[in-house]
N, C-alpha and C. Protein backbone atom coordinates (compact mmCIF):
# COMPACT_ATOMS: atom_id res chain seq x y z
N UNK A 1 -1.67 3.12 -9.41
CA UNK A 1 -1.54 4.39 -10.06
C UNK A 1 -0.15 4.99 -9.90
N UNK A 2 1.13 4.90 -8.62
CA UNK A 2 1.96 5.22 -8.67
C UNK A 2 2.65 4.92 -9.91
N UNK A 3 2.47 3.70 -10.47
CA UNK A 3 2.91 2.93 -11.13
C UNK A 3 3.10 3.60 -12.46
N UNK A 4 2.10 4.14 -12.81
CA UNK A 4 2.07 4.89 -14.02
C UNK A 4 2.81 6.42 -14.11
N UNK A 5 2.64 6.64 -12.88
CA UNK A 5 3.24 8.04 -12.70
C UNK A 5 4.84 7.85 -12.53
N UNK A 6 5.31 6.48 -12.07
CA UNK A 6 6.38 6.71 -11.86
C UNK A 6 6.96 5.93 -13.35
N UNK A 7 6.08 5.87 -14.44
CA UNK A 7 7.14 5.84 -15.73
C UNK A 7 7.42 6.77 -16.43
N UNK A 8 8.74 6.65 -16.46
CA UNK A 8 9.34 8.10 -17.08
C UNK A 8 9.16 8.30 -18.48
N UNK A 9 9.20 9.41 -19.38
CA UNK A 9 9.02 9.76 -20.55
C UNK A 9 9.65 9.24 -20.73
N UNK A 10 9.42 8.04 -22.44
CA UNK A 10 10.14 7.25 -22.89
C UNK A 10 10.10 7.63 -24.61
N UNK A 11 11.02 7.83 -25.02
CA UNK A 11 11.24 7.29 -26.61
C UNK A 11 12.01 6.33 -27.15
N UNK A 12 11.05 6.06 -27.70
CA UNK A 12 11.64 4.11 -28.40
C UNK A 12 12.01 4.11 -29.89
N UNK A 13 12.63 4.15 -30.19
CA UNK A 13 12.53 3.40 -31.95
C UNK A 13 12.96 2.32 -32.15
N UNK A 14 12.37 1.85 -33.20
CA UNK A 14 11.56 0.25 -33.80
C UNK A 14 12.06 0.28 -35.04
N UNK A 15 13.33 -0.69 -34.98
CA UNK A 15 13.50 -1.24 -36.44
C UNK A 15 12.90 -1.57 -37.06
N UNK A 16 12.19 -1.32 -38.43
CA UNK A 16 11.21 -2.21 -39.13
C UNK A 16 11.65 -2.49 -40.27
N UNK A 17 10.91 -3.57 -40.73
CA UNK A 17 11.37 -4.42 -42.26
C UNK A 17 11.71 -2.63 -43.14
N UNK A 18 10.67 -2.19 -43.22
CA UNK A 18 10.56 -0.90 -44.22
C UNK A 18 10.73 0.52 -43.71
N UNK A 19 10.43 0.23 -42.58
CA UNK A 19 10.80 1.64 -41.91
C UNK A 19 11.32 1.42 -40.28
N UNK A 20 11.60 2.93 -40.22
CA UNK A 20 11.68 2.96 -38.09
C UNK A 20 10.25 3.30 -37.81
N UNK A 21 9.99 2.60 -36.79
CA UNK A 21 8.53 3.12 -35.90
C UNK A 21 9.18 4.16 -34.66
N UNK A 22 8.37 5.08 -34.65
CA UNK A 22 8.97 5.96 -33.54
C UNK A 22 8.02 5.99 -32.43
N UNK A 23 8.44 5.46 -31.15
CA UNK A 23 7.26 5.21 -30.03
C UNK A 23 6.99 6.44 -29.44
N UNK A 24 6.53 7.46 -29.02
CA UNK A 24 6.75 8.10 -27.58
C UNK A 24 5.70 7.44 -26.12
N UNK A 25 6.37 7.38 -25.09
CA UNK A 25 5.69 6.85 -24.10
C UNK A 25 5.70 7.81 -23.07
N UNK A 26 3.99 9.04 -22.60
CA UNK A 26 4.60 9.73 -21.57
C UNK A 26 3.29 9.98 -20.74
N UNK A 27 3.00 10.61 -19.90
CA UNK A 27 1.70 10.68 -19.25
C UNK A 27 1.99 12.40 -19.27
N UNK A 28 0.04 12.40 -19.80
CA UNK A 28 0.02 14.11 -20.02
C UNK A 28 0.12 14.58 -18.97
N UNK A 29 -0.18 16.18 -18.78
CA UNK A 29 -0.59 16.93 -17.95
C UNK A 29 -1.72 16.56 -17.13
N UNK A 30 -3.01 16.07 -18.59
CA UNK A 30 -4.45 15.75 -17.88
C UNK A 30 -4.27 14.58 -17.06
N UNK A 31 -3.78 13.62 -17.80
CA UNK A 31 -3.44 12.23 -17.02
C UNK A 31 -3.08 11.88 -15.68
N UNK A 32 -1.83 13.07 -15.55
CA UNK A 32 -1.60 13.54 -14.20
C UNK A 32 -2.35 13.56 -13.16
N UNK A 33 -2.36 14.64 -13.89
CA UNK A 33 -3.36 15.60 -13.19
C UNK A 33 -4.70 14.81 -12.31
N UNK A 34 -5.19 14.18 -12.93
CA UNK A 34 -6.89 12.59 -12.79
C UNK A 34 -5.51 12.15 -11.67
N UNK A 35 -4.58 11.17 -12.09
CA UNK A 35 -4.08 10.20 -11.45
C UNK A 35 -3.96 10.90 -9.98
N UNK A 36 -2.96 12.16 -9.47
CA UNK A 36 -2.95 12.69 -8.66
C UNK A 36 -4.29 12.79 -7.70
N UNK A 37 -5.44 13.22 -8.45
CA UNK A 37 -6.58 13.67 -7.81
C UNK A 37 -6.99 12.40 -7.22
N UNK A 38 -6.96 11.43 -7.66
CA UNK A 38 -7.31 9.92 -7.40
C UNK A 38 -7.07 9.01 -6.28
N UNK A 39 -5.26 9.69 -6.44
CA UNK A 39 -4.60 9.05 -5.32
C UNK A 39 -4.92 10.00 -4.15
N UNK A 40 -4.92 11.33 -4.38
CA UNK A 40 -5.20 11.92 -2.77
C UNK A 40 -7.17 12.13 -2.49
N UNK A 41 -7.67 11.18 -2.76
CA UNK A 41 -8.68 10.80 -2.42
C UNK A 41 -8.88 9.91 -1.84
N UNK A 42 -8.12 8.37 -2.30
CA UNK A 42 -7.56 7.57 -1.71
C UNK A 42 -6.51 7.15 -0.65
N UNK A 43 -6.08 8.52 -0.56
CA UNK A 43 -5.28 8.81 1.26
C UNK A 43 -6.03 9.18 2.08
N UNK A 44 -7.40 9.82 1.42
CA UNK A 44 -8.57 10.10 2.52
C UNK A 44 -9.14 9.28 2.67
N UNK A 45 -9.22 8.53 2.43
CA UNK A 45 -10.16 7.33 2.58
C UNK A 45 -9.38 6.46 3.51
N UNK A 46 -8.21 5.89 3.28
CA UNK A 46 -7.12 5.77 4.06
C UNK A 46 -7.08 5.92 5.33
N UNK A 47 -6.72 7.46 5.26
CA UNK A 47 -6.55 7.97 6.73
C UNK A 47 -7.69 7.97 7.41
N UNK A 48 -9.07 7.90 6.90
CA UNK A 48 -10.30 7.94 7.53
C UNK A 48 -10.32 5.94 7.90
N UNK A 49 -10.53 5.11 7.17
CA UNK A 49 -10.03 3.84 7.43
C UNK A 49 -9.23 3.82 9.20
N UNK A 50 -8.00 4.11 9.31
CA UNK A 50 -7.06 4.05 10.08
C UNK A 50 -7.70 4.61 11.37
N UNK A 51 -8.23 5.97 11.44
CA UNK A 51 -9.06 6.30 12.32
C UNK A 51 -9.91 5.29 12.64
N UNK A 52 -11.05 4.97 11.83
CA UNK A 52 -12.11 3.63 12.33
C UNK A 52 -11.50 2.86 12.57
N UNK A 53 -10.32 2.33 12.19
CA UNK A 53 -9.78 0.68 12.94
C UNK A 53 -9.45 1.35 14.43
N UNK A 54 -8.93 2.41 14.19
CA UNK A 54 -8.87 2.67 15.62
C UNK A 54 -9.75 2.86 16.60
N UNK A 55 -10.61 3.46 16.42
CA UNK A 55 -11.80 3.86 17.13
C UNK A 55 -12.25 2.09 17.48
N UNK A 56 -12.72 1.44 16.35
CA UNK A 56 -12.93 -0.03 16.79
C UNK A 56 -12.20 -0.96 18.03
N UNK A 57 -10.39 -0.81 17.70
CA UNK A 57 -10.31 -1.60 18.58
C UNK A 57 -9.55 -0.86 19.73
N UNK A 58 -9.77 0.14 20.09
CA UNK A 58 -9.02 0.99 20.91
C UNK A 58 -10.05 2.50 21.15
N UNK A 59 -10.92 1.45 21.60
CA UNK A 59 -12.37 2.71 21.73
C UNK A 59 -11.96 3.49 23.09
N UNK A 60 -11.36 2.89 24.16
CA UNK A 60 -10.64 3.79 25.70
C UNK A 60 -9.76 4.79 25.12
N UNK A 61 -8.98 4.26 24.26
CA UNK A 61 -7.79 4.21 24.10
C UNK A 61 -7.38 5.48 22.68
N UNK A 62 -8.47 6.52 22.38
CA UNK A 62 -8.55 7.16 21.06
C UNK A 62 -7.27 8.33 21.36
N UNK A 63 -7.34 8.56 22.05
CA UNK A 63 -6.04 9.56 22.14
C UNK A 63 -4.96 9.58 22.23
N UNK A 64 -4.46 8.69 22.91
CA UNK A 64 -3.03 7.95 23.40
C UNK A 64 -2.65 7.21 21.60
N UNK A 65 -3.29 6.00 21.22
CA UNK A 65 -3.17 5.27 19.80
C UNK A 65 -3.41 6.64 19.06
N UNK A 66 -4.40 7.64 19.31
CA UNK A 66 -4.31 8.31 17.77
C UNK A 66 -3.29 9.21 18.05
N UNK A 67 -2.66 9.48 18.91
CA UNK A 67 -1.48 10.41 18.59
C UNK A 67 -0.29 10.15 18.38
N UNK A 68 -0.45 8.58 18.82
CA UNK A 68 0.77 7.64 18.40
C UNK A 68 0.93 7.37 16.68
N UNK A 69 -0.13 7.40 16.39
CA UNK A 69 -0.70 6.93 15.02
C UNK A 69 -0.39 8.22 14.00
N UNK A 70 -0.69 9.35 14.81
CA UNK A 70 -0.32 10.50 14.03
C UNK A 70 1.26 11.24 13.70
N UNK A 71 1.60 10.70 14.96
CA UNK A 71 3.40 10.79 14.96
C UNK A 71 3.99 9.87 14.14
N UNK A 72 3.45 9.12 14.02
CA UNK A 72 3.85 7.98 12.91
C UNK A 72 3.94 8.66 11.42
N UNK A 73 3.00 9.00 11.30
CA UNK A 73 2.29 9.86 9.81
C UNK A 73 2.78 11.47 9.91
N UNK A 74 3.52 12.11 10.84
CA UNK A 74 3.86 13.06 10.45
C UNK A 74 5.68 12.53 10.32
N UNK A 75 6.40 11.38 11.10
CA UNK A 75 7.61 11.19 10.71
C UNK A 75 7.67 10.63 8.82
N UNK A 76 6.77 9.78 8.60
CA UNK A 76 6.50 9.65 7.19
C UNK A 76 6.65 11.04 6.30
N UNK A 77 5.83 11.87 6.54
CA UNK A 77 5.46 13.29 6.54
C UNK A 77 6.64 14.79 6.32
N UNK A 78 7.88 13.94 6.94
CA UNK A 78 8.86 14.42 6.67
C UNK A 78 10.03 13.83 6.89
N UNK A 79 10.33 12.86 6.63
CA UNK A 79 11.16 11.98 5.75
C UNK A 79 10.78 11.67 4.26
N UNK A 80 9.37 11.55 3.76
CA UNK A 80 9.28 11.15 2.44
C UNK A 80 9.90 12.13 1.46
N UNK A 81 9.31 13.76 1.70
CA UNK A 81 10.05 14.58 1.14
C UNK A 81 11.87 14.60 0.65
N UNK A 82 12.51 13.95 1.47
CA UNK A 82 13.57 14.28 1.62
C UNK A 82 14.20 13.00 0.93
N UNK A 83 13.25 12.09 1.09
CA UNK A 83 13.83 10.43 0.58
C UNK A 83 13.40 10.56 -1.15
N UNK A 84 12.49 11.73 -1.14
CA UNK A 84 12.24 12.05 -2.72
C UNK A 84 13.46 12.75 -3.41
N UNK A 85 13.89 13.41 -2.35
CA UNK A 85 14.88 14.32 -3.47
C UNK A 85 16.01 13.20 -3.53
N UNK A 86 16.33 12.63 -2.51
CA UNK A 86 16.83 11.22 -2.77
C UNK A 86 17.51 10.60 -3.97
N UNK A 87 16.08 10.05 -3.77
CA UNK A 87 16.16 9.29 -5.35
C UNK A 87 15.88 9.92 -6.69
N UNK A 88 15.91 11.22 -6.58
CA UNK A 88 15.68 11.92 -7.95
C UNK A 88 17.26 12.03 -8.05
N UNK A 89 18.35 12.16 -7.04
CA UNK A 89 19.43 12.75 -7.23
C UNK A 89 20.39 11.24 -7.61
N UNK A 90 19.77 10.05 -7.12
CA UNK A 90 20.36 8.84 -7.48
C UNK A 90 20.17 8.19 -8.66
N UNK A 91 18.87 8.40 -9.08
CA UNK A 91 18.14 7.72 -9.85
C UNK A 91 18.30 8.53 -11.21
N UNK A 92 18.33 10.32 -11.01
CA UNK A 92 18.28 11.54 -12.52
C UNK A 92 17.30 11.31 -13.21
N UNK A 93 16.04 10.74 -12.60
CA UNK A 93 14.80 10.72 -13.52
C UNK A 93 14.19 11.51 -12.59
N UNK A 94 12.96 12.46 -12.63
CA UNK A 94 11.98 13.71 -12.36
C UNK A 94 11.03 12.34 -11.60
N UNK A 95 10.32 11.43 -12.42
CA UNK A 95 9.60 10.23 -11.41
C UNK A 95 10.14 9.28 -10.52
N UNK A 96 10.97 9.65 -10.11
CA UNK A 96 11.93 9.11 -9.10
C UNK A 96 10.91 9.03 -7.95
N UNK A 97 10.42 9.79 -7.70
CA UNK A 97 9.81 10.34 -6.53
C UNK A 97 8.34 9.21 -6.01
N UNK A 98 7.74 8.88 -7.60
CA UNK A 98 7.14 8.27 -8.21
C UNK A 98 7.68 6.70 -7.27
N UNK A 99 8.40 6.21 -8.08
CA UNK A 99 8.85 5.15 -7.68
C UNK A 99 9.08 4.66 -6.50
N UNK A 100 9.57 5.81 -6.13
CA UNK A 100 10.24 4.81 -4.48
C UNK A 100 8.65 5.14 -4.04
N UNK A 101 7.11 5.80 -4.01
CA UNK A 101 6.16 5.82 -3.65
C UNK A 101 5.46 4.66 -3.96
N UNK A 102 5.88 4.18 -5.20
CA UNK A 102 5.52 2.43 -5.66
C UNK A 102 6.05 1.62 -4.87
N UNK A 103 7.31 1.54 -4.51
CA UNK A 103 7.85 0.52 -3.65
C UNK A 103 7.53 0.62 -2.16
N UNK A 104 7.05 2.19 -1.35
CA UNK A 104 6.82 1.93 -0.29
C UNK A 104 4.65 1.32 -0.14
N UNK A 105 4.57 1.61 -1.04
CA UNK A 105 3.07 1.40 -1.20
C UNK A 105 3.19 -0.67 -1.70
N UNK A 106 3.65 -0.91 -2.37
CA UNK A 106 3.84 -2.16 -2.23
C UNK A 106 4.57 -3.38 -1.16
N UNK A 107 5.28 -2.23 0.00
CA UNK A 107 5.91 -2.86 1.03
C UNK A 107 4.80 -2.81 1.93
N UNK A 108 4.18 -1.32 1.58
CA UNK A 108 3.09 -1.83 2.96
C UNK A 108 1.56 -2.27 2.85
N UNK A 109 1.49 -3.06 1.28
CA UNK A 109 0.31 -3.76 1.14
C UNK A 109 0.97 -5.46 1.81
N UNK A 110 2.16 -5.12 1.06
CA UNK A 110 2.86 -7.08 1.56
C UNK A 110 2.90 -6.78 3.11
N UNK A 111 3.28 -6.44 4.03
CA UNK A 111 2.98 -5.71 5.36
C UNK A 111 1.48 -5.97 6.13
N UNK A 112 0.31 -5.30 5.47
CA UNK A 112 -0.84 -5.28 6.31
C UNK A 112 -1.11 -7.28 5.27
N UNK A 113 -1.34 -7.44 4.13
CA UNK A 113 -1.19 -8.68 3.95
C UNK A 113 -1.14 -9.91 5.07
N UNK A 114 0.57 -9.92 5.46
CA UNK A 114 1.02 -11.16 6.63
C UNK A 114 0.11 -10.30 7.73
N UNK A 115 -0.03 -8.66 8.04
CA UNK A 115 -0.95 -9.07 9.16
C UNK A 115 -2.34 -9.66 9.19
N UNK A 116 -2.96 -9.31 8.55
CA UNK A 116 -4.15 -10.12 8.26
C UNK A 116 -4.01 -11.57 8.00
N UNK A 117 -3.03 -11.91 7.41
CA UNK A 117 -2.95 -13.59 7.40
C UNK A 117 -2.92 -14.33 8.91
N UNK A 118 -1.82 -12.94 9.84
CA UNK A 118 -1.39 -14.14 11.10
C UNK A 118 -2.52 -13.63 11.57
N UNK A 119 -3.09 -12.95 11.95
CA UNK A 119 -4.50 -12.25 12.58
C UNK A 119 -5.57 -13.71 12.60
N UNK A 120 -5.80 -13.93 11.37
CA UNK A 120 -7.09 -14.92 10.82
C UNK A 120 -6.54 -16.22 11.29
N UNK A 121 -4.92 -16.53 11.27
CA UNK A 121 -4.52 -17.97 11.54
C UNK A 121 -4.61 -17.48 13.42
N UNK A 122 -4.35 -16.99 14.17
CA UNK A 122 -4.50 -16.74 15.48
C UNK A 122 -5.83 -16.67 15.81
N UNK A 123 -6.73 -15.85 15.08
CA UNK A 123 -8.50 -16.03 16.08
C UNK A 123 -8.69 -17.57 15.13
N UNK A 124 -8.44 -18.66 14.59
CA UNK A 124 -8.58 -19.93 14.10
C UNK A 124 -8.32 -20.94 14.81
N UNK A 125 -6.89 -20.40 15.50
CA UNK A 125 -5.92 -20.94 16.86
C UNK A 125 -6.92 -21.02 18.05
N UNK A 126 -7.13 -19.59 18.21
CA UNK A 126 -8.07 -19.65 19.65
C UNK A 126 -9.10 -20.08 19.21
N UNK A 127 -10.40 -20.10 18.71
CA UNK A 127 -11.41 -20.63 18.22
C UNK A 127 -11.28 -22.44 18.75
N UNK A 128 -10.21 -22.52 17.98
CA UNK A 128 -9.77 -24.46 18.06
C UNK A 128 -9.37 -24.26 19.62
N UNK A 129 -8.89 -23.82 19.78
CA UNK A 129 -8.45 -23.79 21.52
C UNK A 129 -9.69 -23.71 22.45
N UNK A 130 -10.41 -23.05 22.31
CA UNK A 130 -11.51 -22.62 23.09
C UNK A 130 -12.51 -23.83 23.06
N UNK A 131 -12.73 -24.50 21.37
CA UNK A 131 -13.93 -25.48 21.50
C UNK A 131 -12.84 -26.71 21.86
N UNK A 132 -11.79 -27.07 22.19
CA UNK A 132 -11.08 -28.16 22.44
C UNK A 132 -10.67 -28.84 20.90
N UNK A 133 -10.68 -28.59 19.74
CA UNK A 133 -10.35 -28.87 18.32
C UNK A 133 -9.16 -29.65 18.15
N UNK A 134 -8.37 -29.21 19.53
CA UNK A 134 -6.86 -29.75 18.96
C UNK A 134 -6.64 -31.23 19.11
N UNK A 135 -7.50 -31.81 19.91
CA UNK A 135 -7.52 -32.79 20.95
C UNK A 135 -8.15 -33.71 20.56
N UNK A 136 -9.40 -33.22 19.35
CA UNK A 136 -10.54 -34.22 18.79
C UNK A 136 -10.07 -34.55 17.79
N UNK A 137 -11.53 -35.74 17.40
CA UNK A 137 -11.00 -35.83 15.87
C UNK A 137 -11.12 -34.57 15.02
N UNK A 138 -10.94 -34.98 13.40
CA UNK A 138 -11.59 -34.10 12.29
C UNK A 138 -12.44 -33.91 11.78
N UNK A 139 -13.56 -34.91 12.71
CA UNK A 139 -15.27 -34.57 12.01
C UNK A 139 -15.51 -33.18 12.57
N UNK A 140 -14.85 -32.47 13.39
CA UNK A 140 -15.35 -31.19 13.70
C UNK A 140 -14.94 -30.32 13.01
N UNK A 141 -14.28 -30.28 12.32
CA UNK A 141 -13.51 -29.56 12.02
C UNK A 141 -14.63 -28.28 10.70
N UNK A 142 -15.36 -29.02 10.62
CA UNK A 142 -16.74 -28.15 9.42
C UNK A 142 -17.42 -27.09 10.57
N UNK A 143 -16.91 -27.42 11.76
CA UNK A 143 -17.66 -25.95 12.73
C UNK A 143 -16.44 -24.92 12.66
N UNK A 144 -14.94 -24.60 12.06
CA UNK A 144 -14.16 -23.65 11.92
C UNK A 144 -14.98 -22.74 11.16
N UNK A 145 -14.55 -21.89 12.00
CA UNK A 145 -15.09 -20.35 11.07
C UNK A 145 -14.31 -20.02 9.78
N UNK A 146 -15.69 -19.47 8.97
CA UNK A 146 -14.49 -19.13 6.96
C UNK A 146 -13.97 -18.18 7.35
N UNK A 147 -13.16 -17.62 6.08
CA UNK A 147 -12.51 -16.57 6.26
C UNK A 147 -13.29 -15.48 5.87
């Protein structure tokens, strides 16, 4: 959804055999408006997410990780503001703001991504470590856990 928000009002014209086609490309008010509501529903969900992973693996540990976790999210919190006016002042488009919210939202899907990849290849590691896997043949190998 950043995605959409961060395309800027566009007008196109289209050479044609017989005429110009005149494009406009822009997202309404209402459009907005939905997309916005959407995404900060989806930061609640988010931030509620982040809490439960925490609570899960850092059940001693809820105060110390969640305030670490929250200092994290309030330096975000106020740097993003400022990295917005940023790129509105580099960029001279109004969805500037937009964008670099696309690129940090796509850095930190590629981000939790490799962690979950090395996560699943490490409990696979120990798993094989633990039943002796490394050492045997490959008829065992149908007792690895799926993903």
């Amino acid at each position: 959804m950043p995605f959409f928000l961060s395309y800027p009002p566009t007008s196109m014209t289209i050479h044609g055999v017989e005429r110009d086609v005149h494009l406009n490309i822009e997202v309404g008010i209402e459009l907005f408006t939905l997309l916005l509501l959407v995404i900060g529903i989806a930061q609640g969900f988010g931030r509620a997410s982040v809490y439960k992973a925490l609570h899960d693996n850092f059940p001693a540990h809820m105060g110390s990780v969640g305030g670490t976790v929250a200092t994290i999210g309030a330096l975000g919190g106020f740097t993003l503001p400022v990295l917005f006016g940023i790129a509105q002042d580099l960029v001279g488009i109004h969805s500037a703001a937009f964008m670099l919210l696309y690129g940090v939202l796509a850095v930190c899907m590629l981000v939790m991504y490799l962690a979950i990849q090395r996560e699943h290849h490490q409990q696979r590691l120990a798993f094989a470590r633990q039943n002796n896997f490394l050492h045997e043949d490959a008829s065992n190998s149908a007792a690895l856990p799926d993903r």
